[in-house]
N, C-alpha and C. Protein backbone atom coordinates (compact mmCIF):
# COMPACT_ATOMS: atom_id res chain seq x y z
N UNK A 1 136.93 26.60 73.29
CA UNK A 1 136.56 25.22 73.22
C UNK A 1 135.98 24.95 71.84
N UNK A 2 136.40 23.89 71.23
CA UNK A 2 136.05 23.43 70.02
C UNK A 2 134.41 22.19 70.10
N UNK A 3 133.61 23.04 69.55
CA UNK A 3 132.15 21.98 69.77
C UNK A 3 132.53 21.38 68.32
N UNK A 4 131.16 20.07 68.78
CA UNK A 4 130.87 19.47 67.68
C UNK A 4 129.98 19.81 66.39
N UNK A 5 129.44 21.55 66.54
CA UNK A 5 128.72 22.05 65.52
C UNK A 5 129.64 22.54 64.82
N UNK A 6 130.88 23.14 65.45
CA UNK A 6 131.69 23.81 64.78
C UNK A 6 132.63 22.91 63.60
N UNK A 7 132.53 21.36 63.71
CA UNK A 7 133.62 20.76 63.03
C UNK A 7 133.02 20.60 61.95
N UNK A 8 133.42 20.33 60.28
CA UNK A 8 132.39 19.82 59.48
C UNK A 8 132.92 18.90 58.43
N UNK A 9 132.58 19.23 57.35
CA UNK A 9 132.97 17.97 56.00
C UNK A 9 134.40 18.54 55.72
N UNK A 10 134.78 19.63 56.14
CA UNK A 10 136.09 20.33 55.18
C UNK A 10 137.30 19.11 55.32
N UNK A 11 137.21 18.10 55.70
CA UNK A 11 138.18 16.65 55.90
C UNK A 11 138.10 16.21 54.00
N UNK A 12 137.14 16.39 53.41
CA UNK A 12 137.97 16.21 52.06
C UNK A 12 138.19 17.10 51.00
N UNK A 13 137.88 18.86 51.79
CA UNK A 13 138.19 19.55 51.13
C UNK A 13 139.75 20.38 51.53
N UNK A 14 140.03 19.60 52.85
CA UNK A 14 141.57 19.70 52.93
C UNK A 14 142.34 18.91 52.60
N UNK A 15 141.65 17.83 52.07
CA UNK A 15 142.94 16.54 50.86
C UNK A 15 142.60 17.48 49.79
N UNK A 16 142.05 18.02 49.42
CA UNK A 16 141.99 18.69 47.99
C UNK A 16 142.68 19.88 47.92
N UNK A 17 143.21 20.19 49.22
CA UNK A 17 144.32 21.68 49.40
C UNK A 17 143.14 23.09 49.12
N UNK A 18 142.12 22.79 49.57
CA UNK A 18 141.41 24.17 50.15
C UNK A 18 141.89 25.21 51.06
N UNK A 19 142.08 26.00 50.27
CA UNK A 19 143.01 27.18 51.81
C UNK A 19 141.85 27.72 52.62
N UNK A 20 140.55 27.59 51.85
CA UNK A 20 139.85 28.70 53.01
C UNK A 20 139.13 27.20 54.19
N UNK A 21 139.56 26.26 53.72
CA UNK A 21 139.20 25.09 54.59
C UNK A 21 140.28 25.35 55.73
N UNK A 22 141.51 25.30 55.15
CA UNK A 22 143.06 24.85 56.08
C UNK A 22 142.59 26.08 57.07
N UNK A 23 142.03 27.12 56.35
CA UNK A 23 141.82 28.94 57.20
C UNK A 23 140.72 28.75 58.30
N UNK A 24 139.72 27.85 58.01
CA UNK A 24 138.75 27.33 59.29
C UNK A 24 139.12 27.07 60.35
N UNK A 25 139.87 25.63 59.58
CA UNK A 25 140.76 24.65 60.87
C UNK A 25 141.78 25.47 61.55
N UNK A 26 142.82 26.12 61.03
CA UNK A 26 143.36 26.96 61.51
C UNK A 26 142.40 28.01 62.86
N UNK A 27 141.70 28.71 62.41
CA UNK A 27 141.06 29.94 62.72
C UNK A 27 140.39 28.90 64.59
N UNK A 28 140.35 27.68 64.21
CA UNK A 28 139.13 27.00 65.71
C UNK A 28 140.82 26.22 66.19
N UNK A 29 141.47 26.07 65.43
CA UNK A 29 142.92 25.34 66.57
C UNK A 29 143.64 25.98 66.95
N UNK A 30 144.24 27.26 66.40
CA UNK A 30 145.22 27.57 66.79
C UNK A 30 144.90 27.86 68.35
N UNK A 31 143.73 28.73 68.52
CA UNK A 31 143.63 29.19 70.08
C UNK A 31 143.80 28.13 70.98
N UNK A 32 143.36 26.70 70.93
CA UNK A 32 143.25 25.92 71.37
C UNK A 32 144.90 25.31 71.63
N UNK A 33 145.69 25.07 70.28
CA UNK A 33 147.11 24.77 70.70
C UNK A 33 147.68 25.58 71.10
N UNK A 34 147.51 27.15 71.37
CA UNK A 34 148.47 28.08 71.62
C UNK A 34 148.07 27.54 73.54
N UNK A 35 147.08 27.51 73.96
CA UNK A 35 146.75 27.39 75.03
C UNK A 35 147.44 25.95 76.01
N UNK A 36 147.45 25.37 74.78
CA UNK A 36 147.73 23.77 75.40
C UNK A 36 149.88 23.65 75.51
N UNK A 37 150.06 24.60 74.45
CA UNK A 37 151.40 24.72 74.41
C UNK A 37 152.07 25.96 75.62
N UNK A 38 151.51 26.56 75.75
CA UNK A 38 151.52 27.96 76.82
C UNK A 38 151.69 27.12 78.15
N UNK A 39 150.89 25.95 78.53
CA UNK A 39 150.80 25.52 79.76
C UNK A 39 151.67 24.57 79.67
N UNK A 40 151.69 24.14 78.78
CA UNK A 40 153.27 22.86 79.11
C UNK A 40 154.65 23.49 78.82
N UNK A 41 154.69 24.98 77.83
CA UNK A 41 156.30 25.14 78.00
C UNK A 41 156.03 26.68 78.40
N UNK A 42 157.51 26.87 78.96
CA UNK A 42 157.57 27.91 80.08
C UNK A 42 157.48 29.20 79.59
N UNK A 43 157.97 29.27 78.03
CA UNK A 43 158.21 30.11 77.47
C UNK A 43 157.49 30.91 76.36
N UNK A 44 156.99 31.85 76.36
CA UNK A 44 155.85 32.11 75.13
C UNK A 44 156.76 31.71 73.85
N UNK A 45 157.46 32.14 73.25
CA UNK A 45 158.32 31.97 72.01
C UNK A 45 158.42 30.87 71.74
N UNK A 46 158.93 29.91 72.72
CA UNK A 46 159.10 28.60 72.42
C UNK A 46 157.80 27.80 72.18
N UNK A 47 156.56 28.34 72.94
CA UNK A 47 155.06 27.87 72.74
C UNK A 47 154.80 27.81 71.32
N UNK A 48 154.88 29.50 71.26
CA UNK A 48 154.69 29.85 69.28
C UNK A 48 155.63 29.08 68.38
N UNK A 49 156.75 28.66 68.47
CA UNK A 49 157.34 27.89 68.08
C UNK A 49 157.00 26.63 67.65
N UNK A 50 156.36 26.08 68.65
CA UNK A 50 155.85 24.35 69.09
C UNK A 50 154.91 24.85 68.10
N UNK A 51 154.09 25.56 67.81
CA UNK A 51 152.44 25.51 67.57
C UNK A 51 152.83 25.40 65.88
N UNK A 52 153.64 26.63 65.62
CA UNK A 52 153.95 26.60 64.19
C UNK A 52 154.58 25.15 63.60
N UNK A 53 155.87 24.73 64.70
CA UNK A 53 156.30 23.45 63.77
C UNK A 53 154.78 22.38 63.72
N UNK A 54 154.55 22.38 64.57
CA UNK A 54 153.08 21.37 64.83
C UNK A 54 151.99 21.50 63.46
N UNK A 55 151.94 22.65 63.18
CA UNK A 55 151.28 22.82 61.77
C UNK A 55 151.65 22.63 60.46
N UNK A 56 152.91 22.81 60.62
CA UNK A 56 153.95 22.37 59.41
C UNK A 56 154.17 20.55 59.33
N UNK A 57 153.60 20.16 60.82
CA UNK A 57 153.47 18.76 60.32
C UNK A 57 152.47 18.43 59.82
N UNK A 58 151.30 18.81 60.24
CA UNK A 58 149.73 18.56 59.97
C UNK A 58 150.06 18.96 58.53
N UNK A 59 150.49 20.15 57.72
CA UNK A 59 150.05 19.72 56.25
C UNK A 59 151.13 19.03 55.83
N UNK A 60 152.24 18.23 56.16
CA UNK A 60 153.12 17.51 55.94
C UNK A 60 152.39 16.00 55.83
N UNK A 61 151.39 15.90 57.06
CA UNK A 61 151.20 14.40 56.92
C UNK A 61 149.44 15.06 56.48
N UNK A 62 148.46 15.56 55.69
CA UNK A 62 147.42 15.88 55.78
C UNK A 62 146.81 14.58 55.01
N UNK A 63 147.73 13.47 54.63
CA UNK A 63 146.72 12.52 53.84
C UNK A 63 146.25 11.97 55.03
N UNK A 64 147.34 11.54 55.64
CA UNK A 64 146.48 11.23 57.48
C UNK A 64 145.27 12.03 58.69
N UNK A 65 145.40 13.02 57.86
CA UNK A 65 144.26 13.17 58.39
C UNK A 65 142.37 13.57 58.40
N UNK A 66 142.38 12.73 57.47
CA UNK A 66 140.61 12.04 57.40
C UNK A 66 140.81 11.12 57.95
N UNK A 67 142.01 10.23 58.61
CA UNK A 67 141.87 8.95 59.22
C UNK A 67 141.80 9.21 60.79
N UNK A 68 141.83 10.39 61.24
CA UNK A 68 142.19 11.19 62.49
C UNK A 68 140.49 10.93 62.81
N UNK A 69 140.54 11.19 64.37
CA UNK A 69 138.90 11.15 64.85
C UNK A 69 138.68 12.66 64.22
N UNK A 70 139.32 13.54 64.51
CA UNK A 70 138.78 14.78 64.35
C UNK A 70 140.19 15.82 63.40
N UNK A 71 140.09 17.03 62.93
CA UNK A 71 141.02 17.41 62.45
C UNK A 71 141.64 18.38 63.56
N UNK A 72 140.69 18.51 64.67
CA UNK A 72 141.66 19.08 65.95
C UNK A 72 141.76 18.11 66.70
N UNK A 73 141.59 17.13 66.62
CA UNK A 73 142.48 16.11 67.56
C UNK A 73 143.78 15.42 66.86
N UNK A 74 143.82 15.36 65.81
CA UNK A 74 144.83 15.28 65.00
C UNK A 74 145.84 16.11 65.11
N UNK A 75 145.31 17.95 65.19
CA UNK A 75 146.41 18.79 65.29
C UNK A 75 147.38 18.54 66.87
N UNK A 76 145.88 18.39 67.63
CA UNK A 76 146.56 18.77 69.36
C UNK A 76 147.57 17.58 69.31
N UNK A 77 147.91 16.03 68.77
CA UNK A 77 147.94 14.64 69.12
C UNK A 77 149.58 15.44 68.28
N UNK A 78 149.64 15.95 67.12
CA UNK A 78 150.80 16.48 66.71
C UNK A 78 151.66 17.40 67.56
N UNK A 79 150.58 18.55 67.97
CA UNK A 79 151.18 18.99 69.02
C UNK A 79 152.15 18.64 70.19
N UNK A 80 151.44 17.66 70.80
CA UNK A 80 151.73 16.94 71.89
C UNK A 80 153.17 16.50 71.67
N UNK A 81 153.33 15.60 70.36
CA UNK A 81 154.42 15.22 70.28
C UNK A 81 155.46 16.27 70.17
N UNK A 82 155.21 17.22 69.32
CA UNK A 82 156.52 18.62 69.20
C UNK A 82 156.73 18.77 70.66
N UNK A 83 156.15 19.51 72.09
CA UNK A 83 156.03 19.85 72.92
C UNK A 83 157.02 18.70 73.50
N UNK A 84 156.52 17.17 73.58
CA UNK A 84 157.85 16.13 73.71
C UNK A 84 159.12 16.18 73.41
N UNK A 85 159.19 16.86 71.73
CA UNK A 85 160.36 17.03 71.24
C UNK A 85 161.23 18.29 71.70
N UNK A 86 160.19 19.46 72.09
CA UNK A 86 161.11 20.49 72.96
C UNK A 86 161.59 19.97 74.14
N UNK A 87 160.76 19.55 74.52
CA UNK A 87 161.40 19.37 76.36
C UNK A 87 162.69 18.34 76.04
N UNK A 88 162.65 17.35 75.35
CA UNK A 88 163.86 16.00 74.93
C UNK A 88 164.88 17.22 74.76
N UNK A 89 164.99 18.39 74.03
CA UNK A 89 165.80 18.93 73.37
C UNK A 89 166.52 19.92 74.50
N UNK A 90 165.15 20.62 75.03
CA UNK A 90 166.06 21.68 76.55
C UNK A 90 166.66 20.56 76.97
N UNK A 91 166.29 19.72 77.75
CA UNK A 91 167.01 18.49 78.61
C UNK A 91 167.93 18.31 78.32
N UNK A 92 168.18 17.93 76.74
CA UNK A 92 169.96 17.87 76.24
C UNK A 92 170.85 19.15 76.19
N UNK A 93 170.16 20.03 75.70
CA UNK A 93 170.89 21.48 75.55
C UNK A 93 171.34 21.81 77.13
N UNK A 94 170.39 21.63 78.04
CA UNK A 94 170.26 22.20 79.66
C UNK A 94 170.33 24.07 79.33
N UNK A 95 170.05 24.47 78.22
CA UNK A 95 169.84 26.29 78.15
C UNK A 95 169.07 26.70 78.46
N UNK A 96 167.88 26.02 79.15
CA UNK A 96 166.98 26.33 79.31
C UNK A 96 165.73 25.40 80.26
N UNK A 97 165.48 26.27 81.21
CA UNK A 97 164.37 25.48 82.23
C UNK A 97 163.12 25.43 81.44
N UNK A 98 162.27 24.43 81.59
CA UNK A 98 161.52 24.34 81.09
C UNK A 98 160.40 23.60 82.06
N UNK A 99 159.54 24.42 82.91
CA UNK A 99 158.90 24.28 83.68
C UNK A 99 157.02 23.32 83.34
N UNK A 100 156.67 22.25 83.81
CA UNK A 100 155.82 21.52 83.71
C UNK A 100 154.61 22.01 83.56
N UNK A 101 154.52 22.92 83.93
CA UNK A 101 153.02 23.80 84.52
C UNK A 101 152.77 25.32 84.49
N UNK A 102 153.70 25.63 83.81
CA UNK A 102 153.57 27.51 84.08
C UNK A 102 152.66 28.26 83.55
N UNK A 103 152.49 29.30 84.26
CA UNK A 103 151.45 30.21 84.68
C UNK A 103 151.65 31.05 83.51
N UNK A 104 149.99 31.09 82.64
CA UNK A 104 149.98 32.00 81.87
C UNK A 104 149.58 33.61 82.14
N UNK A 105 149.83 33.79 83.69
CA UNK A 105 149.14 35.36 83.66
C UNK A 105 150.33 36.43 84.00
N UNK A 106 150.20 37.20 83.75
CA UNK A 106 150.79 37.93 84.26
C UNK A 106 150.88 38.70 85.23
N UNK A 107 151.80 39.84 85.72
CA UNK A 107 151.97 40.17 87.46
C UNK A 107 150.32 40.55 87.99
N UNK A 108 150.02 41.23 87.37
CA UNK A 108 148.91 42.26 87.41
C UNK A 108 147.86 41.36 87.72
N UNK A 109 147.27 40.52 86.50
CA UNK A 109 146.71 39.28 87.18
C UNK A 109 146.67 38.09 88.09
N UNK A 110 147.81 38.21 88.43
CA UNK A 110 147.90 37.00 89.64
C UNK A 110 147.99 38.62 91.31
N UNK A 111 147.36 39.48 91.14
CA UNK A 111 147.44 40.49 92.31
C UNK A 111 145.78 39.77 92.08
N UNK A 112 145.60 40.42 90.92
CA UNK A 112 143.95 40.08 91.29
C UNK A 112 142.73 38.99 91.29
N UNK A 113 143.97 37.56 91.20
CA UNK A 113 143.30 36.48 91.64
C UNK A 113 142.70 36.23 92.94
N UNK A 114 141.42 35.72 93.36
CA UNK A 114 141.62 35.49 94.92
C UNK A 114 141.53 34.23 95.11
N UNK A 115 141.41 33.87 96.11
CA UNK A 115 142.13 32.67 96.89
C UNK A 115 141.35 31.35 96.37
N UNK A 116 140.16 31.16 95.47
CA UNK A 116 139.60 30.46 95.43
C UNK A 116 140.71 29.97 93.74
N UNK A 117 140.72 30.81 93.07
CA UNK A 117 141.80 30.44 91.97
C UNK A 117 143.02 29.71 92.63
N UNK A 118 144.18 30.71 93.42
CA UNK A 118 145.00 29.83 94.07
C UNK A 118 144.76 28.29 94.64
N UNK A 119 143.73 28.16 94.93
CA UNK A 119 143.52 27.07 95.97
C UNK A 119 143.30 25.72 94.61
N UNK A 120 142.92 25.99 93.50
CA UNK A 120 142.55 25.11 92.27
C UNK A 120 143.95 24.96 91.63
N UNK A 121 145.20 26.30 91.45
CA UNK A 121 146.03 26.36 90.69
C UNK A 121 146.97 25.28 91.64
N UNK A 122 146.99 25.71 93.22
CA UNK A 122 147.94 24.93 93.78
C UNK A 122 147.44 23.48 93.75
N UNK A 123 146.38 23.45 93.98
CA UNK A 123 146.00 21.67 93.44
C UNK A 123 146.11 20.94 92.43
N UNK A 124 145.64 22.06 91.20
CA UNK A 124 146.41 21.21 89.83
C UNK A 124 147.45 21.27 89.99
N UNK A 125 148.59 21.76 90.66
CA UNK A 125 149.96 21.63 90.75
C UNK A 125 150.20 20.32 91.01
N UNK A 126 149.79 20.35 92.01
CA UNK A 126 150.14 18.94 92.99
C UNK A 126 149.28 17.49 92.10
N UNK A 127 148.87 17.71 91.11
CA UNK A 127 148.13 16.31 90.46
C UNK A 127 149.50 15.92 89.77
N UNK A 128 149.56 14.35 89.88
CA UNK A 128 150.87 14.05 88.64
C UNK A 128 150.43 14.43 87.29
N UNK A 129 151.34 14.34 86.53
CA UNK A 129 151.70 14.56 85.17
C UNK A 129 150.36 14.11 84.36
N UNK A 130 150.19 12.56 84.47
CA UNK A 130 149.13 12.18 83.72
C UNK A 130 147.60 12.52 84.04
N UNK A 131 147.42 12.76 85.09
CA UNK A 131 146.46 13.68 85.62
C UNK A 131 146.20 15.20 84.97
N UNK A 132 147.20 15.41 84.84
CA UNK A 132 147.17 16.86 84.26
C UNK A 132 146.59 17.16 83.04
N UNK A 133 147.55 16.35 82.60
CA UNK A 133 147.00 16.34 80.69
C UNK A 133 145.86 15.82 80.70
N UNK A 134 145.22 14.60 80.93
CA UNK A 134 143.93 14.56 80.95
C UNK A 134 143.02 15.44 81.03
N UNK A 135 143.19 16.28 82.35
CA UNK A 135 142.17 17.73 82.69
C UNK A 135 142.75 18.58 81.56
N UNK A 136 143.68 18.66 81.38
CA UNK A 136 144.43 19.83 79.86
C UNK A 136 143.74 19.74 78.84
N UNK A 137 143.69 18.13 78.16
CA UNK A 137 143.05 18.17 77.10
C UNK A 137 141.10 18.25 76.97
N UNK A 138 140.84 17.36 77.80
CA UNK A 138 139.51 17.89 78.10
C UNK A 138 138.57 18.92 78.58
N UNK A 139 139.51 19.57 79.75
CA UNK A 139 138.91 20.55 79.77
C UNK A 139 139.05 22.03 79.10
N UNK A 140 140.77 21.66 79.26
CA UNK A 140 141.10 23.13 78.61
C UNK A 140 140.73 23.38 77.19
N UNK A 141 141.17 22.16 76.52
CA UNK A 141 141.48 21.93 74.99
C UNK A 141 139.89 21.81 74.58
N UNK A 142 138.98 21.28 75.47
CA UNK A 142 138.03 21.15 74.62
C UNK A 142 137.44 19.63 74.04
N UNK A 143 138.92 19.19 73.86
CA UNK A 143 138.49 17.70 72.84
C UNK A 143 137.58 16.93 73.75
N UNK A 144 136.66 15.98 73.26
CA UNK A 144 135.89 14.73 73.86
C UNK A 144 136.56 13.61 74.02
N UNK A 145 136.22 12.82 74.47
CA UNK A 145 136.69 11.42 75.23
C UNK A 145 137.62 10.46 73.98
N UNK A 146 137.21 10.56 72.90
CA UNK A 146 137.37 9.88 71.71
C UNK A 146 138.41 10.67 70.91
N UNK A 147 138.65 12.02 71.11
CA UNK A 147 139.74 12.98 70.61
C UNK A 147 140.64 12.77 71.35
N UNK A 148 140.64 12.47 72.68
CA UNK A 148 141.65 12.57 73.78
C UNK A 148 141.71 11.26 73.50
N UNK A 149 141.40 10.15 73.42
CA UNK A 149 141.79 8.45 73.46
C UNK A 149 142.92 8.62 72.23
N UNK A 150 142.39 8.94 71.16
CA UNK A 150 143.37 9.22 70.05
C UNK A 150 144.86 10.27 70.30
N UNK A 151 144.52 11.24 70.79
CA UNK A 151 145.77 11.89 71.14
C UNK A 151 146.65 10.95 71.97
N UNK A 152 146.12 10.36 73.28
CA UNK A 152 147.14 9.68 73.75
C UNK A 152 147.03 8.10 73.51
N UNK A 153 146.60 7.92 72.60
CA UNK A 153 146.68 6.62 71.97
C UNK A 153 145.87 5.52 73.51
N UNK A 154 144.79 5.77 73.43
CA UNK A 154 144.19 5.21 74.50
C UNK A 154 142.60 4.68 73.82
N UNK A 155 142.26 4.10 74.98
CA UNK A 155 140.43 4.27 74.54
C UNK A 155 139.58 5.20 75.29
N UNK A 156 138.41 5.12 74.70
CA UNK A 156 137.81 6.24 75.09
C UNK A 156 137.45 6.21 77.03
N UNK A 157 137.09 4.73 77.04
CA UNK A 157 136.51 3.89 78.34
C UNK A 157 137.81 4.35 79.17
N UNK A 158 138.76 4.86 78.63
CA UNK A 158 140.41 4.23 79.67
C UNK A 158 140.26 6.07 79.93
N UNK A 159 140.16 7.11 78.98
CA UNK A 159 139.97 8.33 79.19
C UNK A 159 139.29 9.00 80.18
N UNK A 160 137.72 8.15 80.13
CA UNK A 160 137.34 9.16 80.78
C UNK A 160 137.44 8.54 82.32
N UNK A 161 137.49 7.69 82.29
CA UNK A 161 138.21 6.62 84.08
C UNK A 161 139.11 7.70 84.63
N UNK A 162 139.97 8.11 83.22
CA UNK A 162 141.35 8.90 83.96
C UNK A 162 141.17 10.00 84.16
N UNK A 163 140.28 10.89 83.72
CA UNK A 163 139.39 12.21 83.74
C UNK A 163 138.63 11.91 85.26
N UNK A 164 138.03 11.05 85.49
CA UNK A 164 136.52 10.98 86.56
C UNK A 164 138.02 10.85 87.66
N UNK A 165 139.09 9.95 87.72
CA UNK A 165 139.58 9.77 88.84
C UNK A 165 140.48 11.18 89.23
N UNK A 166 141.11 11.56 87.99
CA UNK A 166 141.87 12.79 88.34
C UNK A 166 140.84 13.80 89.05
N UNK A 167 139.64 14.55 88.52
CA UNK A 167 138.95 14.81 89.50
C UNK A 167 138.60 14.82 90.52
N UNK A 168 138.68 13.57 90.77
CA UNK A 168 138.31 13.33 92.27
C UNK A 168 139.68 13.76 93.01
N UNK A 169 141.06 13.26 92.86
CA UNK A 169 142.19 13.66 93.16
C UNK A 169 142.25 15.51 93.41
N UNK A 170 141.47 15.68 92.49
CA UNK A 170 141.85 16.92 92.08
C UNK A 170 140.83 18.34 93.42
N UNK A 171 139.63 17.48 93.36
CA UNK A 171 138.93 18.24 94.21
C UNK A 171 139.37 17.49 95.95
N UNK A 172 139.92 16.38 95.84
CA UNK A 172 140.36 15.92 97.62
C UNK A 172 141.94 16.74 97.97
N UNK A 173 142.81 17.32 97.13
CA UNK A 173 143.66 17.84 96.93
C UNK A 173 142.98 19.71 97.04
N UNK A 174 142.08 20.25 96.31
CA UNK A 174 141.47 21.24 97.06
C UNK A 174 140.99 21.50 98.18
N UNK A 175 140.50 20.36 98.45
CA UNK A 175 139.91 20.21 100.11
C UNK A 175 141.21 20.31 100.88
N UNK A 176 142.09 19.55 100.68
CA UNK A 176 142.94 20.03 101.63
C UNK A 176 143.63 21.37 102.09
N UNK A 177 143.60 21.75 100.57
CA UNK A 177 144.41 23.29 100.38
C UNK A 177 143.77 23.94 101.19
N UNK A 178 142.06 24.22 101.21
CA UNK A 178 141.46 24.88 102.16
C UNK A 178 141.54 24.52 103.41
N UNK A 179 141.69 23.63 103.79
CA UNK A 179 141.82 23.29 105.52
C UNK A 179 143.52 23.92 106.18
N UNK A 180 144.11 23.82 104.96
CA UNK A 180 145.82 24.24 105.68
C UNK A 180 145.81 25.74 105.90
């Protein structure tokens, strides 16, 4: 998770092409997009893929971003869109499934999940799409209300409405899991 102690002035020492600045930002996003890209495409390669072109845009467009709320909400909001542009692209190709939600663990770890994980994983399943990303970017990603309004081109007031309601969805959708 990216705090607000961790972010700092390096916004005009990366218009000035500071590498050990770009090496900060780098060093606090990547974990964060590798994570956010892992859960929306099915495929690790294709994740690492998304993350790298996604960075190759960020210093492509970097005059845009001091105008960004943050320089990781800027990256993830780039992200987002590549991750769009893969899925547009499997869809046309059809070479490849490209699953909404997949599971980053592996065999070994999903033996030693217990039922209280399942019962959260099968409920975030069942939240729609826009539900999802909301809890994705806030909780997983980290960003605040005002990083996430900007990524999906929203306000902050409209964010966290969609955060407080998905929640609630999210834990009446657990409740059920446990009663079945």
């Amino acid at each position: 998770m990216i705090r607000d102690d961790q972010r700092g002035g390096e916004d005009d020492r990366l218009l000035e092409r500071d590498p050990r600045a770009w090496e900060a930002l780098y060093e606090r996003v990547y974990p964060v997009m590798m994570n956010y890209a892992l859960r929306r495409l099915s495929n690790p390669d294709v994740a690492r893929d998304a993350v790298a072109e996604a960075l190759v845009r960020v210093v492509a467009t970097r005059e845009r971003l001091v105008q960004a709320v943050s320089p990781e909400a800027w990256c993830i909001g780039v992200l987002r869109h590549v991750v769009a542009d893969t899925h547009r692209r499997a869809y046309r190709d059809r070479d490849r499934a490209i699953e909404s939600a997949p599971s980053v663990c592996g065999p070994a770890d999903l033996i030693e999940l217990d039922d209280e994980h399942r019962v959260v994983r099968d409920a975030f399943a069942r939240l729609d799409e826009s539900d999802r990303e909301v809890l994705q970017l806030r909780v997983i990603a980290g960003l605040n209300s005002d990083e996430v309004a900007a990524v999906l081109e929203s306000s902050p007031g409209a964010v966290r409405m969609a955060q407080s309601r998905a929640l609630t969805r999210l834990r009446r959708l657990m409740g059920e899991e446990v009663r079945t």
